[in-house]
Protein backbone atom coordinates (compact mmCIF):
# COMPACT_ATOMS: atom_id res chain seq x y z
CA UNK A 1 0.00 0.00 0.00
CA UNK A 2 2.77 2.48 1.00
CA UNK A 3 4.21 1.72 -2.19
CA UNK A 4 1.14 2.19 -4.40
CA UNK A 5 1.04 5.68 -3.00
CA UNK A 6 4.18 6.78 -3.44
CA UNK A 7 4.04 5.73 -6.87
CA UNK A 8 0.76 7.87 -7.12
CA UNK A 9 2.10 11.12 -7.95
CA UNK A 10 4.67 9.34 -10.74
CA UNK A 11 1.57 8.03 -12.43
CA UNK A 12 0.16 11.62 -12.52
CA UNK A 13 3.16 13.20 -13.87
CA UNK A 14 3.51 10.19 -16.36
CA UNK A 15 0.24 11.06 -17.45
CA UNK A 16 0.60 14.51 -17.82
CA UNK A 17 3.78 14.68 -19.85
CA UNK A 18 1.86 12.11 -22.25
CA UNK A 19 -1.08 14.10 -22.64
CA UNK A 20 1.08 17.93 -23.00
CA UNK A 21 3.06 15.78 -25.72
CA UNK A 22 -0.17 14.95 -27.48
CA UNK A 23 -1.10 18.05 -27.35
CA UNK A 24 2.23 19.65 -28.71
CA UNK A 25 1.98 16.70 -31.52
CA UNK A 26 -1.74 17.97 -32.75
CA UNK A 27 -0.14 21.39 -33.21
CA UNK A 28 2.57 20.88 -35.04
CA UNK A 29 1.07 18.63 -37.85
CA UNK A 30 -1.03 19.14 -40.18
CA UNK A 31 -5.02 19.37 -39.12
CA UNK A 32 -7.40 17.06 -40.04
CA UNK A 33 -10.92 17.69 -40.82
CA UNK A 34 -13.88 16.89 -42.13
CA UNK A 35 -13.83 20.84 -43.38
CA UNK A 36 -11.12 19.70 -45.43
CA UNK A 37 -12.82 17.15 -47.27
CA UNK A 38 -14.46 18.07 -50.97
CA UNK A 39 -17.85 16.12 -51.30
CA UNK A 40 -18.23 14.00 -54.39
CA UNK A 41 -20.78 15.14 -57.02
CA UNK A 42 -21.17 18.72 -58.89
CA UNK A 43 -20.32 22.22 -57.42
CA UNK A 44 -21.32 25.37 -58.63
CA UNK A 45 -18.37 28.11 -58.63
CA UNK A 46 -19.25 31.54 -58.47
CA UNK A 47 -16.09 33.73 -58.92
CA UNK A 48 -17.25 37.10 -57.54
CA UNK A 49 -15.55 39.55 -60.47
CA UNK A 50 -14.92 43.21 -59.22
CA UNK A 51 -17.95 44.74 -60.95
CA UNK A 52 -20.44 42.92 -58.99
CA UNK A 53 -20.96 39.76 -61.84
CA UNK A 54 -20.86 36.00 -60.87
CA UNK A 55 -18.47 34.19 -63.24
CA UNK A 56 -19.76 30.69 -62.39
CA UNK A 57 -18.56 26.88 -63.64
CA UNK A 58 -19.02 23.37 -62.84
CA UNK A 59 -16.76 21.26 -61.13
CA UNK A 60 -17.62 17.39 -60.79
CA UNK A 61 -15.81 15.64 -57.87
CA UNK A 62 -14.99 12.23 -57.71
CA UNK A 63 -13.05 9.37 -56.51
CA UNK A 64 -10.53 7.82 -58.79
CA UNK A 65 -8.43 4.84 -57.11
CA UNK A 66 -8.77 5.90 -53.87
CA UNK A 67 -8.03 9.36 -54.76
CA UNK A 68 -10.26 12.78 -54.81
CA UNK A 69 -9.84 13.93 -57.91
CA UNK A 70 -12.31 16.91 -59.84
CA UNK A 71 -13.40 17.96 -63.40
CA UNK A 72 -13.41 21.31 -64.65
CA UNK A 73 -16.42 21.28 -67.00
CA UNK A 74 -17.26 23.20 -69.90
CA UNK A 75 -19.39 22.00 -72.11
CA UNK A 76 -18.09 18.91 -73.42
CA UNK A 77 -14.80 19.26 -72.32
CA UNK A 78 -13.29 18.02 -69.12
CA UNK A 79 -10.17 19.03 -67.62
CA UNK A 80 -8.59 16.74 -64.97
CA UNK A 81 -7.31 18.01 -61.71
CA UNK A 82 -6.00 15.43 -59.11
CA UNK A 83 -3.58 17.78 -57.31
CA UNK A 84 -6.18 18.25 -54.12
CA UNK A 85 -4.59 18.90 -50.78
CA UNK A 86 -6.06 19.90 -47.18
CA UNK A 87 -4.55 22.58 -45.70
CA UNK A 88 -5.54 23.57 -42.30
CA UNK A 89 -9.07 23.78 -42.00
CA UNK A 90 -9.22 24.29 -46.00
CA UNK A 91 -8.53 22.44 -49.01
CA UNK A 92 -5.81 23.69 -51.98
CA UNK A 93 -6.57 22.57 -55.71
CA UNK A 94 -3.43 22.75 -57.75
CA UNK A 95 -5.20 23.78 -61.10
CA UNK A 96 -3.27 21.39 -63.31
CA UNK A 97 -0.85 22.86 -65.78
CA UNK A 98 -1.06 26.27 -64.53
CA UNK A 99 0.30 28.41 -61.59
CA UNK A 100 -3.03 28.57 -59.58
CA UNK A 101 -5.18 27.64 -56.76
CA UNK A 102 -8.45 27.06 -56.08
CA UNK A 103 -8.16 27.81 -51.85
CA UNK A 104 -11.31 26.91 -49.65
CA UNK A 105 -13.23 26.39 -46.16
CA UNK A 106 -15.52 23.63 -46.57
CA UNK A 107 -18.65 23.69 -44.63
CA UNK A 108 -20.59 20.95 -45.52
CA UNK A 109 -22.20 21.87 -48.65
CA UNK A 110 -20.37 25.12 -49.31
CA UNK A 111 -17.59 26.44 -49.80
CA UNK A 112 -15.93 30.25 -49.65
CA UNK A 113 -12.81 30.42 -50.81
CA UNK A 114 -10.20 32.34 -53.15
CA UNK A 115 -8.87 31.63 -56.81
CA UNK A 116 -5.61 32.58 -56.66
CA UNK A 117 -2.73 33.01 -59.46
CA UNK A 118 0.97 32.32 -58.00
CA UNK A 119 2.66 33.95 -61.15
CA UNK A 120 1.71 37.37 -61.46
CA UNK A 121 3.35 40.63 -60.97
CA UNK A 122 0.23 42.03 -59.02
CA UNK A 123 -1.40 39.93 -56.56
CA UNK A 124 -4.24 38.37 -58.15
CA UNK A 125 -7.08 36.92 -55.62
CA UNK A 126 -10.83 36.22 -56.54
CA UNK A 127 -13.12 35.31 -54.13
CA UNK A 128 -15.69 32.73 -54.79
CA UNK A 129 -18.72 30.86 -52.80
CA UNK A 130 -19.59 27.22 -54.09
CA UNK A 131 -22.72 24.55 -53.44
CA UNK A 132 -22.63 20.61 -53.61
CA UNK A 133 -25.29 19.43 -55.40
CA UNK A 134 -25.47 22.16 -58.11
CA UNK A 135 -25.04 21.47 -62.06
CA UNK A 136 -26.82 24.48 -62.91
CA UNK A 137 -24.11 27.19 -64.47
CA UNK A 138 -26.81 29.96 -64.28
CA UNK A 139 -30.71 29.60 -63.36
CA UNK A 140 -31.64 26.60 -62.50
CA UNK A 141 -35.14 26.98 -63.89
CA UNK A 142 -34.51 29.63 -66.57
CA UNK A 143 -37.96 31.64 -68.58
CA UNK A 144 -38.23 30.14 -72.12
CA UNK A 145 -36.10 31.03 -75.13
CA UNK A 146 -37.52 34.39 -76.87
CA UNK A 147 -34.48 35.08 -78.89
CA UNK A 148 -32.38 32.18 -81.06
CA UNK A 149 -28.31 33.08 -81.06
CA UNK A 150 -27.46 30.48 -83.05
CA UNK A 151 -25.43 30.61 -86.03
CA UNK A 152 -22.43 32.72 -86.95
CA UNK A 153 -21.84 36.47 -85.76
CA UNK A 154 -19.20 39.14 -86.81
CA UNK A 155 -18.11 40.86 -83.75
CA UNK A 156 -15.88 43.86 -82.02
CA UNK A 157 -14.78 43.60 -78.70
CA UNK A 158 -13.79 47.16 -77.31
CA UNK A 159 -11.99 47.27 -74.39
CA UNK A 160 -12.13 50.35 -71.98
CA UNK A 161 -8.49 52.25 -72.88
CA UNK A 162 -7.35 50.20 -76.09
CA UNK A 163 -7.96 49.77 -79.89
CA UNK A 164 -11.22 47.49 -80.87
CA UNK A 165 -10.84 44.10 -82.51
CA UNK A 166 -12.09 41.58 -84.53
CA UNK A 167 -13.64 38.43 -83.94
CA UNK A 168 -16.38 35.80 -84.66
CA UNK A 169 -18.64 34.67 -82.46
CA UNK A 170 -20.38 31.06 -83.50
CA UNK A 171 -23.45 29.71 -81.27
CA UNK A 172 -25.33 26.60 -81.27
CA UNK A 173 -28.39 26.66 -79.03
CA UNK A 174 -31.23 23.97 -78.32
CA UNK A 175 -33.81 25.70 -76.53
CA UNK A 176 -32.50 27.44 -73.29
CA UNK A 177 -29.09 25.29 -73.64
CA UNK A 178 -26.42 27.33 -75.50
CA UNK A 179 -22.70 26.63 -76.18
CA UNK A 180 -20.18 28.37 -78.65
CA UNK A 181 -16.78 30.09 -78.49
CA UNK A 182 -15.41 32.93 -80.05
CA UNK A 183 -12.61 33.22 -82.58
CA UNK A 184 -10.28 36.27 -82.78
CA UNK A 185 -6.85 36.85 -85.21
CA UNK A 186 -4.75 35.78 -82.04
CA UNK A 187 -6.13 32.45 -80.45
CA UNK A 188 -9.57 31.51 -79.09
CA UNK A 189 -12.06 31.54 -76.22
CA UNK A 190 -12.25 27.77 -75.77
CA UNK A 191 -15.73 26.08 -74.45
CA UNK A 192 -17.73 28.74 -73.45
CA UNK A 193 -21.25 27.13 -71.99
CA UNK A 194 -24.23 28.69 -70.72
CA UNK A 195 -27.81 29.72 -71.72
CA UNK A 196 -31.12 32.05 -72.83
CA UNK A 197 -32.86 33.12 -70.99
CA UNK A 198 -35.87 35.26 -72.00
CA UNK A 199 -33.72 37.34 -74.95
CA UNK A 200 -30.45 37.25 -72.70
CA UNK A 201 -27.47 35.35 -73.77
CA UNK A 202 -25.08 34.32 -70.78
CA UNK A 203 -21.72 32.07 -71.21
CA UNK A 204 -19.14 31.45 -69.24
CA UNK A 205 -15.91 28.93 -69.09
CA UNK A 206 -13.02 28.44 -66.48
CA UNK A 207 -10.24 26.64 -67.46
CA UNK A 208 -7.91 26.88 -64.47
CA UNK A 209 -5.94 30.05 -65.15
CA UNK A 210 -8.77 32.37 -67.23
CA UNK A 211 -12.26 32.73 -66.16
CA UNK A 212 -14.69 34.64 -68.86
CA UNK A 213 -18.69 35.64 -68.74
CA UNK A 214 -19.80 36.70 -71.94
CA UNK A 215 -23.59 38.11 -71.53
CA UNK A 216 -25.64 40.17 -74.12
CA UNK A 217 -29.09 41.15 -75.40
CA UNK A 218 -30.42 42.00 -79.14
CA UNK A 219 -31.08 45.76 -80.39
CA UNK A 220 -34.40 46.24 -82.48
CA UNK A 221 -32.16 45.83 -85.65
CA UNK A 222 -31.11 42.24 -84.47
CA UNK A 223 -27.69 42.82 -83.72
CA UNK A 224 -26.36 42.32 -80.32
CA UNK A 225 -24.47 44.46 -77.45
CA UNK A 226 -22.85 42.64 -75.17
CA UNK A 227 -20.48 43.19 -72.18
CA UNK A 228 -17.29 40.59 -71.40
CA UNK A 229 -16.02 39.68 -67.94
CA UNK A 230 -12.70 38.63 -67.16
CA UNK A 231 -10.93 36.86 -64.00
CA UNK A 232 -10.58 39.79 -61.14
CA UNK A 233 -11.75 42.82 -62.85
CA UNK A 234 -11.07 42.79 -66.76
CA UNK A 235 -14.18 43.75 -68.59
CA UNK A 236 -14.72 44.51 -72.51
CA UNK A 237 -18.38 45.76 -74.09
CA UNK A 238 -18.99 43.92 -77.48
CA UNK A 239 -21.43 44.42 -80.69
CA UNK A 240 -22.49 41.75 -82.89
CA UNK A 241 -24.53 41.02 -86.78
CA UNK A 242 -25.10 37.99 -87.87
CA UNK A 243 -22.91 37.06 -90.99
CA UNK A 244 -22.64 33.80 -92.09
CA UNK A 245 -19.91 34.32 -94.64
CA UNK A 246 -17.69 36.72 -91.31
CA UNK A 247 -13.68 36.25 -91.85
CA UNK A 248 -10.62 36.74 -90.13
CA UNK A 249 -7.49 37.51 -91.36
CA UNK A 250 -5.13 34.49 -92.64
CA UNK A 251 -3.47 33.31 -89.61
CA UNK A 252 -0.23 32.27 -92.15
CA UNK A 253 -0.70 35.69 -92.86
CA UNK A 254 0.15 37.93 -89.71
CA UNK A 255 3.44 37.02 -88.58
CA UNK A 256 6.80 37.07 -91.40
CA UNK A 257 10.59 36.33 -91.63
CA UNK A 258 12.21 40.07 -92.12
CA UNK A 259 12.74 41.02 -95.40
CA UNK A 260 16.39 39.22 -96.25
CA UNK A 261 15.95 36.13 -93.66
CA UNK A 262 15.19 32.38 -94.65
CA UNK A 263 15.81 31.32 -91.34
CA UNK A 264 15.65 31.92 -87.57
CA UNK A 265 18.69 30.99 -85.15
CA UNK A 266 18.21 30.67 -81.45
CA UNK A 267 20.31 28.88 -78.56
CA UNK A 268 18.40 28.74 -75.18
CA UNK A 269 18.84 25.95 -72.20
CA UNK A 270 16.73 23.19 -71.96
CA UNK A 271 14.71 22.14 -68.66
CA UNK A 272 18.18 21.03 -67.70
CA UNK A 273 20.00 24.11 -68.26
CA UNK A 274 21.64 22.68 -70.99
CA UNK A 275 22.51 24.83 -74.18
CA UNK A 276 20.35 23.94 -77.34
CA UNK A 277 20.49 25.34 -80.87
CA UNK A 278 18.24 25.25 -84.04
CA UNK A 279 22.14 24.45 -85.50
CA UNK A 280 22.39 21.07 -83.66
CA UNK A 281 23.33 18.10 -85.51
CA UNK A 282 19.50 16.83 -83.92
CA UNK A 283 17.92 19.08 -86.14
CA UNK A 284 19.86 19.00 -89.49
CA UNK A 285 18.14 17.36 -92.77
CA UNK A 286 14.86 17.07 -90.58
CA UNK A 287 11.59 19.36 -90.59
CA UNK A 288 11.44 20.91 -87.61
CA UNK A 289 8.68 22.58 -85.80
CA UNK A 290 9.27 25.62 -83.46
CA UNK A 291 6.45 26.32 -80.87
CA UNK A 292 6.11 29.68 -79.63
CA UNK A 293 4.52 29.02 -75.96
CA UNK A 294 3.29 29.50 -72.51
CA UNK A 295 1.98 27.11 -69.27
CA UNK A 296 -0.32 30.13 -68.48
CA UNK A 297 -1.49 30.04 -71.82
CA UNK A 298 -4.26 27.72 -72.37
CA UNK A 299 -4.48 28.05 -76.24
CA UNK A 300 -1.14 26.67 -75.56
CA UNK A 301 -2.54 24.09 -73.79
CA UNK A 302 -4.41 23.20 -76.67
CA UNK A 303 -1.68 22.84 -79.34
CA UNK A 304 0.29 20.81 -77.48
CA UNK A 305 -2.17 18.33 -76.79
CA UNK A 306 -2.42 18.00 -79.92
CA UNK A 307 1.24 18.19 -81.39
CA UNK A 308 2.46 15.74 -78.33
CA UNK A 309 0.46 12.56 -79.85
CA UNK A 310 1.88 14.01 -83.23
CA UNK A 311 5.10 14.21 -82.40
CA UNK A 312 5.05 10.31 -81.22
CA UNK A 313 3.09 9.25 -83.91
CA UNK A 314 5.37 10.80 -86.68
CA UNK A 315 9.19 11.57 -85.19
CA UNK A 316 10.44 8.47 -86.83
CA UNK A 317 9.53 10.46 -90.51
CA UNK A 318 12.19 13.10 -89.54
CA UNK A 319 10.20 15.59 -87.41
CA UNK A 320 11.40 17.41 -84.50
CA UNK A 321 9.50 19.98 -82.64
CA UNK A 322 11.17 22.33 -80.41
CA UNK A 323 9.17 24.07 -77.78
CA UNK A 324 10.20 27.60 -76.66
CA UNK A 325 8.66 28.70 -73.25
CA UNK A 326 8.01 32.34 -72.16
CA UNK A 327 7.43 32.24 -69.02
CA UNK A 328 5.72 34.47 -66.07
CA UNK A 329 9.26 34.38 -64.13
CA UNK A 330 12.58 35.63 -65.98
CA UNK A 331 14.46 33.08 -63.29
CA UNK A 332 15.52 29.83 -65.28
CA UNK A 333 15.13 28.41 -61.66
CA UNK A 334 11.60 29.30 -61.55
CA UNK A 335 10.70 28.93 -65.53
CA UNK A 336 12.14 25.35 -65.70
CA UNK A 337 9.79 23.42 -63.29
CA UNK A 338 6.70 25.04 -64.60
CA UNK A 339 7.47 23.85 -68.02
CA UNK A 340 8.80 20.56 -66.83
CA UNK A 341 5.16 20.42 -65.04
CA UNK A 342 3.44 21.03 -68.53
CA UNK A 343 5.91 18.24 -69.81
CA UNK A 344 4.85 15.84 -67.43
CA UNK A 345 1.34 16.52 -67.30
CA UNK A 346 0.60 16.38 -71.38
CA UNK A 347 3.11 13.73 -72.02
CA UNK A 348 5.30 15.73 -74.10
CA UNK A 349 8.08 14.07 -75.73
CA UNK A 350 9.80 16.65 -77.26
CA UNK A 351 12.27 19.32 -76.55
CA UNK A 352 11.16 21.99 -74.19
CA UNK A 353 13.58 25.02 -73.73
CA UNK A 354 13.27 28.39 -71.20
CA UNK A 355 13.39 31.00 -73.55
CA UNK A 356 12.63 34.14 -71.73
CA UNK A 357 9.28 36.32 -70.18
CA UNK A 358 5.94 35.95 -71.64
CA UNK A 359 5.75 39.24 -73.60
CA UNK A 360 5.44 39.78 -76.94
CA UNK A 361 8.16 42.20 -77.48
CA UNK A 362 10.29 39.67 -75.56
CA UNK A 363 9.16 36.83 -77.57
CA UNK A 364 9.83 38.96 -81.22
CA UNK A 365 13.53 40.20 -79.93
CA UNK A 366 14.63 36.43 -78.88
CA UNK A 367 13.75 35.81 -82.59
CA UNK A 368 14.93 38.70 -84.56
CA UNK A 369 14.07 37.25 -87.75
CA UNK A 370 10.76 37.97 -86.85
CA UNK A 371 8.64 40.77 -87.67
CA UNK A 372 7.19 40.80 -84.81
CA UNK A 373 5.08 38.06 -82.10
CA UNK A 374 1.69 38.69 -82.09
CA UNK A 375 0.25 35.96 -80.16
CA UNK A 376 1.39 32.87 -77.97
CA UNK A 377 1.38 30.08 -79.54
CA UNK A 378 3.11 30.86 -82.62
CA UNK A 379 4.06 28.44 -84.87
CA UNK A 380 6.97 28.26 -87.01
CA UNK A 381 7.55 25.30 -89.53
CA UNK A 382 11.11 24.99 -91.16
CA UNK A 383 11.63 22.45 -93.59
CA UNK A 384 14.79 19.95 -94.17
CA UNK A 385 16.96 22.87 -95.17
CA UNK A 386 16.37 24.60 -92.56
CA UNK A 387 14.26 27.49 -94.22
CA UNK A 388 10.95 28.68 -92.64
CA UNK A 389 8.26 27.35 -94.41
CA UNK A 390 5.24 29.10 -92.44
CA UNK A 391 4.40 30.83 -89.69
CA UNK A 392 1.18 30.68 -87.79
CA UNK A 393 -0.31 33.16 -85.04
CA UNK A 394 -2.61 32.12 -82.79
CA UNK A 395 -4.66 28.32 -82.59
CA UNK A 396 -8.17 27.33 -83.23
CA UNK A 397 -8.72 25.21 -80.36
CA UNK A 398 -11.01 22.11 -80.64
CA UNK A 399 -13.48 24.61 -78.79
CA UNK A 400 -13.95 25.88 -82.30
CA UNK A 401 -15.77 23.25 -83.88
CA UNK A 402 -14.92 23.33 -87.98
CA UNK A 403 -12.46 25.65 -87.82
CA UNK A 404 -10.36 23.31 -85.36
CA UNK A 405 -11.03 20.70 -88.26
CA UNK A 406 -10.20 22.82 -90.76
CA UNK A 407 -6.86 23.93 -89.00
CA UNK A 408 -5.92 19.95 -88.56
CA UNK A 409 -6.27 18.98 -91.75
CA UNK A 410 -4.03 22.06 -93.19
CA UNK A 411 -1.53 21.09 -90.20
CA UNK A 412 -1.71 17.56 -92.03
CA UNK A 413 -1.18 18.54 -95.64
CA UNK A 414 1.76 20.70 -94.96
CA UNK A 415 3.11 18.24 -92.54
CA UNK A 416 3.27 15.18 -95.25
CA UNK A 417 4.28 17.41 -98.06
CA UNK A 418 7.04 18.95 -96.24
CA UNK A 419 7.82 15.23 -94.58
CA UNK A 420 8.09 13.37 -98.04
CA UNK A 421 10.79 15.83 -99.29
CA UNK A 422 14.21 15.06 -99.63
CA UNK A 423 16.85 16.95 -98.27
């Protein structure tokens, strides 16, 4: 008995170191919580832009071997994103191939949170509010149709302290249902999705680094006014006419060698740091293609999903395709790992190189043959002597329906006429 009690007060103190180093334990690691935890099904996002507009999107949540993993949806496309972390009493979603974040408090069937972008100059931060169990982009039980925006529209875009420009709007709508994209001389707007409502035309897309809302209404004379809504606070009016037969300029047509060049010349470090040059043995006697790109460019994104399966499929017929990244971050340090990310993520076999900031001017005096850059991507295609063949601005994304068609099978023809010549 004497014993027991003496041993009382060791018990106590035992017990008391164990529980203060439980305690210390729980504060140093990372918490756990059911607040952390994204709910499987659809969400509706509602990015709050600065001038008062919900830019909303669909998100479908799932689990994938044992793994959360989401979709960005836009119409028919569906961008995977499996990089889903808690963090504290939130949750972080990696947005795929770009610098950004998707940050969030989960409270049951909601979530408030911030879209953030890692790689600009500025600090960029949109708040948004979501709800599980949503698939509705806009009203869930929208009024009937009263206007029909389908078909082809010429449009200008004017934004607030800068020159107007071209594009073309094309629409396909089934009753309230409405998707559609539109196509300017630089690139495109990728799956835009939406509806009508009464006479109102709303569309919106979020692809993981550029969130849009397109809205707009008819004038008595059928032609449309519109207003455009951009990520934090960019905004654009628009004006549209129908016009089937609406053109761009010839995207072969806007970017040119300098008047006494057949070639460009360029030596930049690959993701390695290692120097590479268009003058490599590598490159000799083949046709090369020279892609002009960005991983915060998501007509980017959409070429090289496209030329990566090329490139495997056709490398053994003497192609090479050399990537050229301009990148957010003049550090090489910084620069290489996003583009090894892009590498990684769309299974891109060929050469990737860090070859300076993503500005145009940048872009046009890294390549003085050039004219100028007017768009990322830019294409360059240099046959088996070496001399530039073509150069294309901007991509038709397969958000644009025919004209993505039309683009591949051009890509195709030039490809196998310039691949069956002898050097």
């Amino acid at each position: 008995m004497r014993n027991s009690i003496l041993n009382t007060p060791v018990r106590l103190i035992l017990l008391l170191v164990l529980a203060l180093t439980q305690v210390a334990t729980s504060c140093t690691s990372p918490m756990k919580s059911e607040n952390n935890t994204l709910k499987a099904g659809s969400w509706r996002i509602a990015l709050q832009h600065a001038k008062g507009k919900e830019i909303p999107f669909i998100i479908d949540v799932e689990e994938k071997a044992g793994k959360t993993v989401l979709y960005l949806v836009n119409g028919e496309e569906r961008i995977l994103v499996d990089d889903i972390k808690p963090e504290g009493d939130s949750v972080k979603i990696r947005l795929h191939i770009f610098d950004a974040d998707l940050i969030a408090k989960i409270e049951g069937d909601k979530m408030n949170g911030r879209f953030v972008k890692n790689d600009t100059k500025a600090p960029y931060s949109v708040p948004f509010t979501a709800e599980n169990g949503k698939k509705n982009r806009f009203t869930e039980n929208p009024a009937a149709a009263k206007y029909d925006f389908d078909g082809k529209w010429e449009v200008v875009f004017t934004p607030k302290d800068d020159a107007s420009y071209k594009a073309i709007g094309v629409f396909k709508q089934k009753d309230n249902y409405v998707t559609g994209t539109f196509l300017t001389e630089t690139g495109d707007y990728r799956y835009l999705e939406g509806q009508v409502e009464g006479d109102e035309l709303k569309l919106s897309t979020f692809d993981g680094n550029h969130a849009y809302l397109f809205t707009a209404k008819p004038n008595a004379d059928n032609t449309l006014k519109g207003d455009f809504y951009a990520g934090m606070n960019g905004y654009e009016s628009w004006t549209a006419k129908r016009n089937e037969n609406a053109k761009l300029a010839s995207a072969d047509t806007l970017t040119n060698l300098k008047p006494g060049y057949e070639k460009v010349e360029f030596t930049f470090p690959d993701l390695n740091g290692k120097k590479v040059s268009l003058a490599d043995d590598k490159y000799k006697g083949k046709v090369v293609i020279v892609q002009l790109l960005g991983t915060w460019c998501p007509n980017c994104m959409d070429e090289t999903n496209f030329l990566a399966p090329y490139y495997d499929k056709n490398k053994d017929r003497g192609l090479e395709i050399i990537g050229l990244g301009f990148e957010r971050s003049p550090e090489f340090e910084k620069a290489a790992p996003r583009l090894k990310k892009m590498q990684e993520r769309l299974n891109v076999n060929y050469d990737l190189l860090v070859a300076g900031v993503s500005d145009k001017e940048a872009a046009a005096k890294a390549l003085p043959a050039l004219n100028k850059v007017m768009s990322f991507p830019t294409t360059i295609f240099i046959d088996r002597q070496g001399k530039v063949r073509k150069i294309h601005t901007g991509f038709s994304g397969p958000g644009t329906g025919k004209y993505y068609e039309e683009w591949v099978a051009d890509f195709n023809n030039t490809m196998d006429q310039m691949l069956s010549e002898k050097i």
